[in-house]
N, C-alpha and C. Protein backbone atom coordinates (compact mmCIF):
# COMPACT_ATOMS: atom_id res chain seq x y z
N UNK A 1 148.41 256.79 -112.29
CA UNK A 1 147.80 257.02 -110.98
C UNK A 1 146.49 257.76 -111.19
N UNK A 2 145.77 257.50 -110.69
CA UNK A 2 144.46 257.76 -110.47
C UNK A 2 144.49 259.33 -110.29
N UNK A 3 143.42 260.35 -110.80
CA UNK A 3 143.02 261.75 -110.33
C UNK A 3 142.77 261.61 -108.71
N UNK A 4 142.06 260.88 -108.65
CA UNK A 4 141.39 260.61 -107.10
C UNK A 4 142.50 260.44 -105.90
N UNK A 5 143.67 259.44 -106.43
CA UNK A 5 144.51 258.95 -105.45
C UNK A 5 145.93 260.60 -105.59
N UNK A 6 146.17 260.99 -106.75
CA UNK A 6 146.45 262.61 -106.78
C UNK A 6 146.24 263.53 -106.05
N UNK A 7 145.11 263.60 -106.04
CA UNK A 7 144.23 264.38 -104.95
C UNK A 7 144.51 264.22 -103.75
N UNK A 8 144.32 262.70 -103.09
CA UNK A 8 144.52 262.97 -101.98
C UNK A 8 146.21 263.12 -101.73
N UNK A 9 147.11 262.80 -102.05
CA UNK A 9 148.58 262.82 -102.11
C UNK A 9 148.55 264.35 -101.91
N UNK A 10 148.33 265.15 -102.52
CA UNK A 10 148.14 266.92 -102.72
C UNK A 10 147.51 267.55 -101.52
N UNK A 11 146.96 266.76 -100.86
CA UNK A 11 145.73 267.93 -99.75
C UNK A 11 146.58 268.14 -98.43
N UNK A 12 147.42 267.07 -97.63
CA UNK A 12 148.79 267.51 -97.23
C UNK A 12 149.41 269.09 -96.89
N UNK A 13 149.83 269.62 -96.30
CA UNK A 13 150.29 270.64 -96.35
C UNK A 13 151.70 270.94 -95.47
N UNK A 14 152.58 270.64 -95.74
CA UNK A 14 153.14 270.84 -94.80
C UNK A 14 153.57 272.16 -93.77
N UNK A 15 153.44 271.83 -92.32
CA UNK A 15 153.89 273.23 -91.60
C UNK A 15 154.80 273.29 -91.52
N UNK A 16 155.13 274.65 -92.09
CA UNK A 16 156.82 275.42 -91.80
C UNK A 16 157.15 276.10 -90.87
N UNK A 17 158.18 276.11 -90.29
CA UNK A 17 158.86 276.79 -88.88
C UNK A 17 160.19 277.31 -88.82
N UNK A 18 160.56 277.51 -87.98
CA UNK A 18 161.79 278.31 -88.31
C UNK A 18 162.42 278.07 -86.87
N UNK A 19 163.06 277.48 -86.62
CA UNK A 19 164.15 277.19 -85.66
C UNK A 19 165.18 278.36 -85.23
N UNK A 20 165.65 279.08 -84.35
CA UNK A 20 166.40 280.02 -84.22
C UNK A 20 167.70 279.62 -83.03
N UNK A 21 168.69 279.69 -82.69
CA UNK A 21 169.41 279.23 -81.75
C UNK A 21 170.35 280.65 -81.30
N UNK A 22 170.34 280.81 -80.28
CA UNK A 22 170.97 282.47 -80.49
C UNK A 22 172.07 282.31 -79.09
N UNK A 23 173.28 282.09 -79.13
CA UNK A 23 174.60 281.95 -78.23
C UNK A 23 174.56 283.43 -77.05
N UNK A 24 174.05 283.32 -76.06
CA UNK A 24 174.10 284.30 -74.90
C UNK A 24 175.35 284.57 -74.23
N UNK A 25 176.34 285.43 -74.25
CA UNK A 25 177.23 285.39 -73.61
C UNK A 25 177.38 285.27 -71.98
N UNK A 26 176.14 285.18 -71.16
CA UNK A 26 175.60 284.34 -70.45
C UNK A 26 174.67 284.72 -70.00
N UNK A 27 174.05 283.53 -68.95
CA UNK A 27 172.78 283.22 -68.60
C UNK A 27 171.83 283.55 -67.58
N UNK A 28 172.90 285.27 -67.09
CA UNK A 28 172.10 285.38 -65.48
C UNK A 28 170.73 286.02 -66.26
N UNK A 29 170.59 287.27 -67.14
CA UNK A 29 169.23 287.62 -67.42
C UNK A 29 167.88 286.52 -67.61
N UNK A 30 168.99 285.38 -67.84
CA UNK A 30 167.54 284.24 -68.35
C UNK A 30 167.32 283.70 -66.98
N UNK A 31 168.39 283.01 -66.34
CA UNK A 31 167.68 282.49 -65.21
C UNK A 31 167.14 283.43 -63.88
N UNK A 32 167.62 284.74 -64.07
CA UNK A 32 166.51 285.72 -63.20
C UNK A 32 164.63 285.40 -63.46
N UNK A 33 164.31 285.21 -64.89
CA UNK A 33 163.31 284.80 -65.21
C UNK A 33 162.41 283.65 -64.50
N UNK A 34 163.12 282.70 -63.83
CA UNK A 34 162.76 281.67 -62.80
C UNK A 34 162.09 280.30 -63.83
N UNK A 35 162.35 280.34 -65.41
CA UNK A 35 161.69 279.52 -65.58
C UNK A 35 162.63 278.98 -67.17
N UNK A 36 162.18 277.79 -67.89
CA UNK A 36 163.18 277.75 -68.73
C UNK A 36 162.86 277.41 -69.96
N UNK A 37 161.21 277.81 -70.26
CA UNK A 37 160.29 277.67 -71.24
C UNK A 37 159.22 278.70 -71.09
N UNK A 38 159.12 279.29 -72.57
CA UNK A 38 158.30 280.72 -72.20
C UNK A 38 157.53 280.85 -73.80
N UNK A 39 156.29 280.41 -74.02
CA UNK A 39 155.39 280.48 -74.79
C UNK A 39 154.96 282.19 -75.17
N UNK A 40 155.03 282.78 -76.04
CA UNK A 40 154.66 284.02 -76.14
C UNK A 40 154.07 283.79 -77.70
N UNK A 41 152.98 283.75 -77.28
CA UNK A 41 152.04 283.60 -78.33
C UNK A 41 151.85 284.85 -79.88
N UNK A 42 152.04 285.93 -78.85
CA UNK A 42 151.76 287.39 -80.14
C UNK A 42 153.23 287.89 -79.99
N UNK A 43 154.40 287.21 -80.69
CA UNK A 43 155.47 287.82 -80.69
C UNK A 43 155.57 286.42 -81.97
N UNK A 44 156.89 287.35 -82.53
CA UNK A 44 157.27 286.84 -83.92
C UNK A 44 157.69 285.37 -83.63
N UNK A 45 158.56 285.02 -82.53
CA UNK A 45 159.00 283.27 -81.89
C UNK A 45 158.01 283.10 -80.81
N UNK A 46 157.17 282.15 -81.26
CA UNK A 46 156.08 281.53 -80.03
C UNK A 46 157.18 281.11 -79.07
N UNK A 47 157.78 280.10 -78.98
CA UNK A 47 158.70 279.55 -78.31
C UNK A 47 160.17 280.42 -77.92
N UNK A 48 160.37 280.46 -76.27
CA UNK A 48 161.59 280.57 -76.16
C UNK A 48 162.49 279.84 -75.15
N UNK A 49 163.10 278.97 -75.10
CA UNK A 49 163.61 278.30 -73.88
C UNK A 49 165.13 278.00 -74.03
N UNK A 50 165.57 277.58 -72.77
CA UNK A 50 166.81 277.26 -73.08
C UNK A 50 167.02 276.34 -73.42
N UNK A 51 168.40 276.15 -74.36
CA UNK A 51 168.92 275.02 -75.46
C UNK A 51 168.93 273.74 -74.69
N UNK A 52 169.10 272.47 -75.23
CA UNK A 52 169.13 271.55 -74.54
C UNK A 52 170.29 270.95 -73.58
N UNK A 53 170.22 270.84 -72.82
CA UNK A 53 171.69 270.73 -71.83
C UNK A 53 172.36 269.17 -72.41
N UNK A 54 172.65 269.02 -73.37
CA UNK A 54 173.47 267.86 -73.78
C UNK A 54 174.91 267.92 -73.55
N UNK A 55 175.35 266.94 -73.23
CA UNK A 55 177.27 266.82 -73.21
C UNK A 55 177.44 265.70 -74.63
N UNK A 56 178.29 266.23 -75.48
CA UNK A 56 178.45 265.89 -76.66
C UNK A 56 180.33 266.06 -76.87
N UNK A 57 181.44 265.05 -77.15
CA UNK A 57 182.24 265.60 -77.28
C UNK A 57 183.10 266.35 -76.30
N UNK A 58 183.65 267.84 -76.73
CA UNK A 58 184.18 268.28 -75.61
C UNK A 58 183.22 269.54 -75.61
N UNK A 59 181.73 269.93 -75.82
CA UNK A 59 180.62 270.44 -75.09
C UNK A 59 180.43 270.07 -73.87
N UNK A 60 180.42 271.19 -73.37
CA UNK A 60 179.89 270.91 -72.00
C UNK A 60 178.45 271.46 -72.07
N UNK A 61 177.22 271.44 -71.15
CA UNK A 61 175.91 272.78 -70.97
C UNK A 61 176.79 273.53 -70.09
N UNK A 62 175.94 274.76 -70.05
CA UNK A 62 176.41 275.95 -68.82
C UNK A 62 176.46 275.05 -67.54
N UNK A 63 177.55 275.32 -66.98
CA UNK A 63 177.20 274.96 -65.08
C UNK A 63 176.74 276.06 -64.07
N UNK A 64 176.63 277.08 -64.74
CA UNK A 64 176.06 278.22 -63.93
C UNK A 64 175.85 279.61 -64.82
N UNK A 65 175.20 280.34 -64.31
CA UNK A 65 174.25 281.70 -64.85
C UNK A 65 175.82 282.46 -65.69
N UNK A 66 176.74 282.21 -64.95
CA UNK A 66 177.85 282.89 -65.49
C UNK A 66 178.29 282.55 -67.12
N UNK A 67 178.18 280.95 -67.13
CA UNK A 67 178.30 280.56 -68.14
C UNK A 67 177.62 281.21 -69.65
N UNK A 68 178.63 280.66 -70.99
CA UNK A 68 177.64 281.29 -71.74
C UNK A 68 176.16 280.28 -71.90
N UNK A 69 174.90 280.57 -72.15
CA UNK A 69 174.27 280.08 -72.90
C UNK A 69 173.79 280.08 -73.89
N UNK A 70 172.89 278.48 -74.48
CA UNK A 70 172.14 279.01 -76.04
C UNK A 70 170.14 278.64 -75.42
N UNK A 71 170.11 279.86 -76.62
CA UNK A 71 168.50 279.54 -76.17
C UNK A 71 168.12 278.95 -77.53
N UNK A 72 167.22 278.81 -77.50
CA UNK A 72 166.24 277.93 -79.05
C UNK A 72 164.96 278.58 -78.86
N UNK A 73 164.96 279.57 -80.17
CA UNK A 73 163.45 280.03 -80.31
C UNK A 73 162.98 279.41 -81.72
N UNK A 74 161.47 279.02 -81.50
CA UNK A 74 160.78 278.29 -82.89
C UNK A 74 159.66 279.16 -82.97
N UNK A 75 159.60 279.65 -84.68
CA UNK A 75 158.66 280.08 -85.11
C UNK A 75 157.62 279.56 -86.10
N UNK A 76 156.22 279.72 -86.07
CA UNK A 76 155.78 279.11 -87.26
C UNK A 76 154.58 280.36 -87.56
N UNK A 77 155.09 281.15 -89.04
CA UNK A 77 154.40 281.72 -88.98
C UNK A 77 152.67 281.60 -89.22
N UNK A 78 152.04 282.27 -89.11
CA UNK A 78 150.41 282.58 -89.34
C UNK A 78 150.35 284.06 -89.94
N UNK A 79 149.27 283.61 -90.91
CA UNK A 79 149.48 285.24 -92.04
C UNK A 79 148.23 284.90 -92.26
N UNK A 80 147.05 284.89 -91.32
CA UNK A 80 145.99 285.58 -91.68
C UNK A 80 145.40 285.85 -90.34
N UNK A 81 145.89 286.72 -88.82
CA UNK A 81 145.22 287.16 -88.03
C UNK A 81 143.79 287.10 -87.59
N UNK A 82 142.97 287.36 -89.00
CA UNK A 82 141.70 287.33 -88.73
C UNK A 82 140.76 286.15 -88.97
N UNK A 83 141.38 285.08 -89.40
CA UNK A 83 140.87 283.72 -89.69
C UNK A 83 140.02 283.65 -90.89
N UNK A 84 140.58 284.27 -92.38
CA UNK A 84 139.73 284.44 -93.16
C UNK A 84 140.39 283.09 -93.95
N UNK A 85 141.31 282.39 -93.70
CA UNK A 85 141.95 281.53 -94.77
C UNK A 85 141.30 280.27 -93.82
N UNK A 86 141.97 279.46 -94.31
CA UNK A 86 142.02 277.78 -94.21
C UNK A 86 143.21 277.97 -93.36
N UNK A 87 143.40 276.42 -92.11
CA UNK A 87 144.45 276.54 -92.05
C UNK A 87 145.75 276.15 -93.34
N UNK A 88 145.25 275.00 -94.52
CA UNK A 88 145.80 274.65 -95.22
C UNK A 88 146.34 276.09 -96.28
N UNK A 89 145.76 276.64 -96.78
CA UNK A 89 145.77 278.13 -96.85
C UNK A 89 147.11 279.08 -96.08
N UNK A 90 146.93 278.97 -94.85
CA UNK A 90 147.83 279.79 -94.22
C UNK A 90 149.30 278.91 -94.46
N UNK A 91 148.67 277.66 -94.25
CA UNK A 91 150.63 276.93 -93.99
C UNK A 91 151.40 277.36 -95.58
N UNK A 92 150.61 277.13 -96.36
CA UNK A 92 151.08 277.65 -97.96
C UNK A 92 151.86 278.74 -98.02
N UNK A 93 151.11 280.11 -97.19
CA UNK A 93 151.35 281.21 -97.50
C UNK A 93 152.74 281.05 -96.49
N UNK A 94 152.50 280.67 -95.03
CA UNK A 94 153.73 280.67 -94.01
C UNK A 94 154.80 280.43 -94.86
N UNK A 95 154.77 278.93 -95.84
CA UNK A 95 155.95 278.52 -96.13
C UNK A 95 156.84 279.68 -97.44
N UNK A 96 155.78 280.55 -98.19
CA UNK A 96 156.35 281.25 -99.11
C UNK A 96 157.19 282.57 -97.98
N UNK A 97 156.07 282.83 -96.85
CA UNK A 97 156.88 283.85 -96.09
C UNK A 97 158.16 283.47 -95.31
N UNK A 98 159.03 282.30 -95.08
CA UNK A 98 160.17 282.22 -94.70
C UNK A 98 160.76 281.99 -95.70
N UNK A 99 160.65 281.82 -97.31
CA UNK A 99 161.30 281.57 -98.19
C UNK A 99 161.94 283.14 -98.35
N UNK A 100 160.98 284.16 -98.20
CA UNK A 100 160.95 285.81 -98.61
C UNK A 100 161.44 286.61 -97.39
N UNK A 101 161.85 286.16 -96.30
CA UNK A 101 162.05 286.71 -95.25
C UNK A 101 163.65 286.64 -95.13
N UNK A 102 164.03 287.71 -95.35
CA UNK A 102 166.13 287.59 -95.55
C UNK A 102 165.95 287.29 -93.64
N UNK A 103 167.06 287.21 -93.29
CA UNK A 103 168.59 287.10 -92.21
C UNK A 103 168.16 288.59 -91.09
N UNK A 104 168.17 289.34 -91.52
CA UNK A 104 168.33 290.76 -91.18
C UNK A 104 166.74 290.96 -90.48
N UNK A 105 165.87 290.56 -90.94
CA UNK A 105 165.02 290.66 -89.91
C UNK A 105 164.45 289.81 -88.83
N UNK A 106 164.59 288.32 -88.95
CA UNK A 106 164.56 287.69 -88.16
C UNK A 106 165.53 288.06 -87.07
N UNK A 107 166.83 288.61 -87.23
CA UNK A 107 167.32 289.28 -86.54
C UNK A 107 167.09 289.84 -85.80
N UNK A 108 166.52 291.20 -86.32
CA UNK A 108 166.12 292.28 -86.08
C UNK A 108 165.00 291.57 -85.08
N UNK A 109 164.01 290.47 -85.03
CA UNK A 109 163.30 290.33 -84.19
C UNK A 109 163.36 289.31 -82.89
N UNK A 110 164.07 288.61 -83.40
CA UNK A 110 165.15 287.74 -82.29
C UNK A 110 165.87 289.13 -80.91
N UNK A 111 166.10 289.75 -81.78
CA UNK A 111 166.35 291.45 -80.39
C UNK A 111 165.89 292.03 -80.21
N UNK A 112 164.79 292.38 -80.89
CA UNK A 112 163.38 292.92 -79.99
C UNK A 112 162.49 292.13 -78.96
N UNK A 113 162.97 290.71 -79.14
CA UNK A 113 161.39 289.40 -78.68
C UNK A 113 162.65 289.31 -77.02
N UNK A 114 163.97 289.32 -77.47
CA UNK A 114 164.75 288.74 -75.97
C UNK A 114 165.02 290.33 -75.55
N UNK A 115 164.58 291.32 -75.79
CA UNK A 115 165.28 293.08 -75.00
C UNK A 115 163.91 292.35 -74.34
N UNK A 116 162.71 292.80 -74.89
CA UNK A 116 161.24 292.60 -74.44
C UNK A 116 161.15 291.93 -73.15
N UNK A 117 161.73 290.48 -73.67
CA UNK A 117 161.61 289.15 -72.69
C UNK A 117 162.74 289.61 -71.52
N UNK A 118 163.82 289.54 -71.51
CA UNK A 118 164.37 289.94 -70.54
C UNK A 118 165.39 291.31 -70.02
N UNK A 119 165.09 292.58 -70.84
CA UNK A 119 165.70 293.68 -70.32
C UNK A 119 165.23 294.21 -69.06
N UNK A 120 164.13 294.25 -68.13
CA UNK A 120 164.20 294.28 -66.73
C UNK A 120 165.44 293.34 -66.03
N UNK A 121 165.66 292.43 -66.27
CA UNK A 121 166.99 291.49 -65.75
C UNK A 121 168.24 291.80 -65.81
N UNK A 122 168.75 292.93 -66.86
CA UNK A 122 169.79 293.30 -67.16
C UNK A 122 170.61 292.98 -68.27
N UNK A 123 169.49 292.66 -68.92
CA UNK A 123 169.44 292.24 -70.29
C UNK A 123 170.03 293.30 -71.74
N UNK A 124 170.90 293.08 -72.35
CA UNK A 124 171.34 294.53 -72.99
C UNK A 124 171.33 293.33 -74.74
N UNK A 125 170.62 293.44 -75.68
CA UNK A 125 170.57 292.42 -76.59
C UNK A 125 172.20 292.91 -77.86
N UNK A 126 172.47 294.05 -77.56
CA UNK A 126 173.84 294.55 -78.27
C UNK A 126 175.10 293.86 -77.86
N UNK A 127 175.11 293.51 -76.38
CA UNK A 127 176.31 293.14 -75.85
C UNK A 127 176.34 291.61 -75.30
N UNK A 128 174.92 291.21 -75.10
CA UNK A 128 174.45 289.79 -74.78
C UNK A 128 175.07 289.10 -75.47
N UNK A 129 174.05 288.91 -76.55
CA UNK A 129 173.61 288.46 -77.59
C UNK A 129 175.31 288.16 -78.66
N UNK A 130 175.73 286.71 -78.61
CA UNK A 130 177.20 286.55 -79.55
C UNK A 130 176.91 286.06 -80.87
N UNK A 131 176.17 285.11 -80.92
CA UNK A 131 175.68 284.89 -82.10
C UNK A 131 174.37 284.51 -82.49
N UNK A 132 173.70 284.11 -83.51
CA UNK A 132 172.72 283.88 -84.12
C UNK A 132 172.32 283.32 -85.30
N UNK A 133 171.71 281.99 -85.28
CA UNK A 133 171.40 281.06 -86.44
C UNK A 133 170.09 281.02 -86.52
N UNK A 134 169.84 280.71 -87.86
CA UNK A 134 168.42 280.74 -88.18
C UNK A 134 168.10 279.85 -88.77
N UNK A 135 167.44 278.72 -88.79
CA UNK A 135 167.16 277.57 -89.72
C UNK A 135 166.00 277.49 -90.44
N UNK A 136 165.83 277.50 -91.56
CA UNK A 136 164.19 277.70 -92.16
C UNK A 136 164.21 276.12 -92.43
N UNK A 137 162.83 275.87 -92.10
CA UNK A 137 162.51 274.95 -92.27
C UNK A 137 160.80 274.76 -93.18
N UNK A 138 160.68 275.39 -94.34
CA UNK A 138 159.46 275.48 -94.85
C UNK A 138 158.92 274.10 -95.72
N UNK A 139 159.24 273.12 -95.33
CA UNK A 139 158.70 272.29 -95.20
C UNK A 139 158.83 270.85 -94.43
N UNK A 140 157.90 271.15 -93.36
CA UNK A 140 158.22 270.93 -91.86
C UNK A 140 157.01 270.10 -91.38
N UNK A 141 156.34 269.69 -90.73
CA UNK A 141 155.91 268.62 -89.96
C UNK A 141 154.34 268.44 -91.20
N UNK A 142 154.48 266.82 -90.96
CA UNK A 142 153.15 266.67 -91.82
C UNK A 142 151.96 267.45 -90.88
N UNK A 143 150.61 267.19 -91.93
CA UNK A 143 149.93 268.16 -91.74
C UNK A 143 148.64 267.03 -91.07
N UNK A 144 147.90 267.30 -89.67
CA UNK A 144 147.27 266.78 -89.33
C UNK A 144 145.99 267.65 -89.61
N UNK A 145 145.08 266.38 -89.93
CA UNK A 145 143.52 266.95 -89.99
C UNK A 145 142.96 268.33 -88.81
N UNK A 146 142.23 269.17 -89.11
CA UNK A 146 142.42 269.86 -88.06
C UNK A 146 140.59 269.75 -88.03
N UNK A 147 139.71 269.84 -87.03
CA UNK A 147 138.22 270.25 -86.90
C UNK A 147 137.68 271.29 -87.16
N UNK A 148 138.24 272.64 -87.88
CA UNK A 148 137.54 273.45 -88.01
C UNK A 148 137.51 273.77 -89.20
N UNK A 149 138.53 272.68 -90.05
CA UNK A 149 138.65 273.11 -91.72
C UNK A 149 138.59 271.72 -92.18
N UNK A 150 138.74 270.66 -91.65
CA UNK A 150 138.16 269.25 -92.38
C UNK A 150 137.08 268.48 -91.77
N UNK A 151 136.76 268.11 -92.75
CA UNK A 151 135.77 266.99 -92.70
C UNK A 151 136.19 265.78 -91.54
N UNK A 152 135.53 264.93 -91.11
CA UNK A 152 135.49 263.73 -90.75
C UNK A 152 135.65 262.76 -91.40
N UNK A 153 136.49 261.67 -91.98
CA UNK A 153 136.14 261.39 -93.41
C UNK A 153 135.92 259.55 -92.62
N UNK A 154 135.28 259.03 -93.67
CA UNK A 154 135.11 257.46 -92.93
C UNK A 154 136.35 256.93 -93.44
N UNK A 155 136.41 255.67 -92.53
CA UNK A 155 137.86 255.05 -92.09
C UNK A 155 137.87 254.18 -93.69
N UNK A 156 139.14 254.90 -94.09
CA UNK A 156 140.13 254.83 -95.42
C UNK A 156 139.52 255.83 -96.63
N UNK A 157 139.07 256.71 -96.56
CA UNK A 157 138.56 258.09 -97.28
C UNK A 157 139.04 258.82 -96.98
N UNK A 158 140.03 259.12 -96.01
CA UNK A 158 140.98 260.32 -95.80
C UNK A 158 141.77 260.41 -96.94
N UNK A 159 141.85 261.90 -97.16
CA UNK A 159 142.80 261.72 -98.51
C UNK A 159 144.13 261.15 -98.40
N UNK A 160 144.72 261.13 -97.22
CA UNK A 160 146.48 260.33 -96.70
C UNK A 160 146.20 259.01 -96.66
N UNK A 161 144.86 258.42 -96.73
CA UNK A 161 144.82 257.00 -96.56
C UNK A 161 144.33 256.63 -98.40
N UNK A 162 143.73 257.36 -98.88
CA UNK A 162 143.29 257.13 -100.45
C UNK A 162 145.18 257.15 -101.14
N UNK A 163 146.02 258.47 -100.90
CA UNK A 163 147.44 258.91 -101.19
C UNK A 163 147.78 257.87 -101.07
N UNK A 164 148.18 257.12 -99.95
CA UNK A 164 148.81 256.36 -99.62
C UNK A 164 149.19 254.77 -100.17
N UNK A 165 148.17 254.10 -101.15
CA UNK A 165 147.46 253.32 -101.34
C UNK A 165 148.84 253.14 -102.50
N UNK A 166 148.76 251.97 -102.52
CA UNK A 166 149.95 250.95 -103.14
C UNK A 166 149.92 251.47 -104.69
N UNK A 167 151.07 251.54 -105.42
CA UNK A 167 150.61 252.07 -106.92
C UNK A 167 151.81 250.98 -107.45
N UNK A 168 151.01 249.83 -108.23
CA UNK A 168 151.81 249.14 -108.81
C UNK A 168 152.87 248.61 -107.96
N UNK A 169 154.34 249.09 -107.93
CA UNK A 169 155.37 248.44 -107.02
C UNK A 169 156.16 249.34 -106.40
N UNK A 170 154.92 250.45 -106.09
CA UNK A 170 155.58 252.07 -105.58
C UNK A 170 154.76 251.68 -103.92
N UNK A 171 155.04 251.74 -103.04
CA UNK A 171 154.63 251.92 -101.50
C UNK A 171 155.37 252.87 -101.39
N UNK A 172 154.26 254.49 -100.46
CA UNK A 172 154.45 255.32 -99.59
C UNK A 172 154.34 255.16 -98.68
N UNK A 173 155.65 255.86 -97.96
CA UNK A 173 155.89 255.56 -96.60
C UNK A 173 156.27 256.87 -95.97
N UNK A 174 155.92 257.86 -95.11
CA UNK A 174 156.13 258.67 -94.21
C UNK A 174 155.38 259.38 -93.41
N UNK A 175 155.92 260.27 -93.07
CA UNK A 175 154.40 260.80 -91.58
C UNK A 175 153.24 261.56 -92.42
N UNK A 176 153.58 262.21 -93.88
CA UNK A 176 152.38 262.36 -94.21
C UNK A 176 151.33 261.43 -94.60
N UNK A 177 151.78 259.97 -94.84
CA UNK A 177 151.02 259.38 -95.29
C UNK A 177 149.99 258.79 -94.21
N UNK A 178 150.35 258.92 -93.06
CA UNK A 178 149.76 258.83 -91.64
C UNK A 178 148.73 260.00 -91.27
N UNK A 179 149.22 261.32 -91.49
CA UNK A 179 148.61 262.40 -91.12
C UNK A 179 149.09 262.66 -90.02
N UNK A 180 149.86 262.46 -89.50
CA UNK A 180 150.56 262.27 -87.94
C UNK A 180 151.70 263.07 -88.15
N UNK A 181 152.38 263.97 -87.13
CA UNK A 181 153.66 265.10 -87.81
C UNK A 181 154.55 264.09 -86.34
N UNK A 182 154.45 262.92 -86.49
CA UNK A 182 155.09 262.24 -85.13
C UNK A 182 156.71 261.30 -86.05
N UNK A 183 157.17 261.28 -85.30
CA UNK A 183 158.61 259.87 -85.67
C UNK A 183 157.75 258.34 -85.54
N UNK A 184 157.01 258.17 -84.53
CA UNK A 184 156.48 257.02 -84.48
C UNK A 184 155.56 256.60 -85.53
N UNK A 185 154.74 257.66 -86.20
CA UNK A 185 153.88 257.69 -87.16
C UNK A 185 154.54 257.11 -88.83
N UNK A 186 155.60 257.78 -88.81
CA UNK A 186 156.72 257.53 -89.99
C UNK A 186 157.27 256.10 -90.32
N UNK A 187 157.37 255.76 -88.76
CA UNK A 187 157.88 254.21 -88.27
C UNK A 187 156.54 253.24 -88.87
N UNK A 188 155.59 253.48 -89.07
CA UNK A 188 154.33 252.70 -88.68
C UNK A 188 154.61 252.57 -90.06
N UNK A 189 154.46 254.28 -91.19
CA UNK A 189 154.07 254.09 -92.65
C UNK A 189 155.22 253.12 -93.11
N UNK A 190 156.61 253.08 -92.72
CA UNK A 190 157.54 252.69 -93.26
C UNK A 190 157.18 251.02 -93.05
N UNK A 191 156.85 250.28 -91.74
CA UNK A 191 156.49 248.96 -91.38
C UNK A 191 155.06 248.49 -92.75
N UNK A 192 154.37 249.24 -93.04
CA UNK A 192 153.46 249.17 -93.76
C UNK A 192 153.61 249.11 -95.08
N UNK A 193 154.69 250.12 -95.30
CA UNK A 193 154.81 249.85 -96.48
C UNK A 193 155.58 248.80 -96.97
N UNK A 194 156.92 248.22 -95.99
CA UNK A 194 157.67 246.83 -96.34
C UNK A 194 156.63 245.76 -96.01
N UNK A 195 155.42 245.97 -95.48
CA UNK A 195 154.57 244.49 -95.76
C UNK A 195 154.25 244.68 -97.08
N UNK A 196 153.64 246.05 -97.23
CA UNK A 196 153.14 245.90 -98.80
C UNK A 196 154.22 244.87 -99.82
N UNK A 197 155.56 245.90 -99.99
CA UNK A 197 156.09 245.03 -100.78
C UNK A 197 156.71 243.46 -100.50
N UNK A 198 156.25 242.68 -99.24
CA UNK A 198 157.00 241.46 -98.82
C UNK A 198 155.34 240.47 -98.77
């Protein structure tokens, strides 16, 4: 394989996140809140909303505030505040910082981010709060070109489109090879790549 076609295979980065799901022994403090998605940008989980109301099995969702609920908070960290890195740069460093980050403090901030978010409501995160999962996910959605750290590159000079490029009787196929962090994107590389080999 080519240095060149290396290269671009390598420039990729994937973003890491961290999924959190935390079992409420129930749901009046959250739905006092009036809403069921809550972006908090300068707190350790950007994301906090409630879990998805699926019936699965013998799951039921909550039928009321009484019920227990689950919320789903997603994090992705950023470790350079002041914008001195790349974003490619930061996702690197993000992904070493959930590798280095034990149990105990995500914890620890999962009950500071929901006392914060809802202790005016009657919110108590000691007695709420039943359980808590944490999913690391450090290597997590392909990495799309971004405008303030890449180039423009002309159409098939992107390094995911140079990467991508047939090697002998090897076809790549997935969302990085798209640049797209989408399912549909994955679908496309995978269609692309069974023409290659047909």
């Amino acid at each position: 394989m080519s240095e060149r076609q290396k290269e671009g295979l390598d420039y990729g980065v994937k973003t890491p996140f961290v999924y959190a799901s935390v079992l409420l022994e129930n749901g009046r403090a959250f739905g006092k809140l009036g809403a069921t998605f809550f972006q908090c940008p300068y707190d350790t989980f950007q994301w906090v909303s409630a879990g998805p109301t699926t019936t699965v099995g013998g799951y039921e969702p909550p039928r009321g505030p009484d019920d227990p609920m689950v919320l789903l908070l997603m994090h992705s960290p950023m470790t350079d505040p002041k914008g001195t890195l790349t974003a490619r740069e930061q996702l690197r460093l993000g992904r070493h910082k959930i590798y280095a980050t034990p149990f105990a403090d995500y914890e620890a901030e999962i009950r500071s981010q929901l006392q914060g978010l809802m202790g005016a409501q009657g919110f108590n995160h000691e007695k709420d709060i039943r359980a808590i999962t944490v999913n690391r996910i450090p290597h997590g959605y392909a990495y799309p070109y971004l405008a303030l750290d890449d180039p423009e590159w002309e159409k098939g000079q992107a390094p995911h489109e140079i990467g991508r490029a047939q090697f002998g009787r090897i076809s790549i196929a997935n969302s990085d090879s798209e640049a797209i962090p989408l399912m549909d994107a994955a679908f496309d590389a995978a269609w692309r790549a069974v023409e290659e080999q047909t």
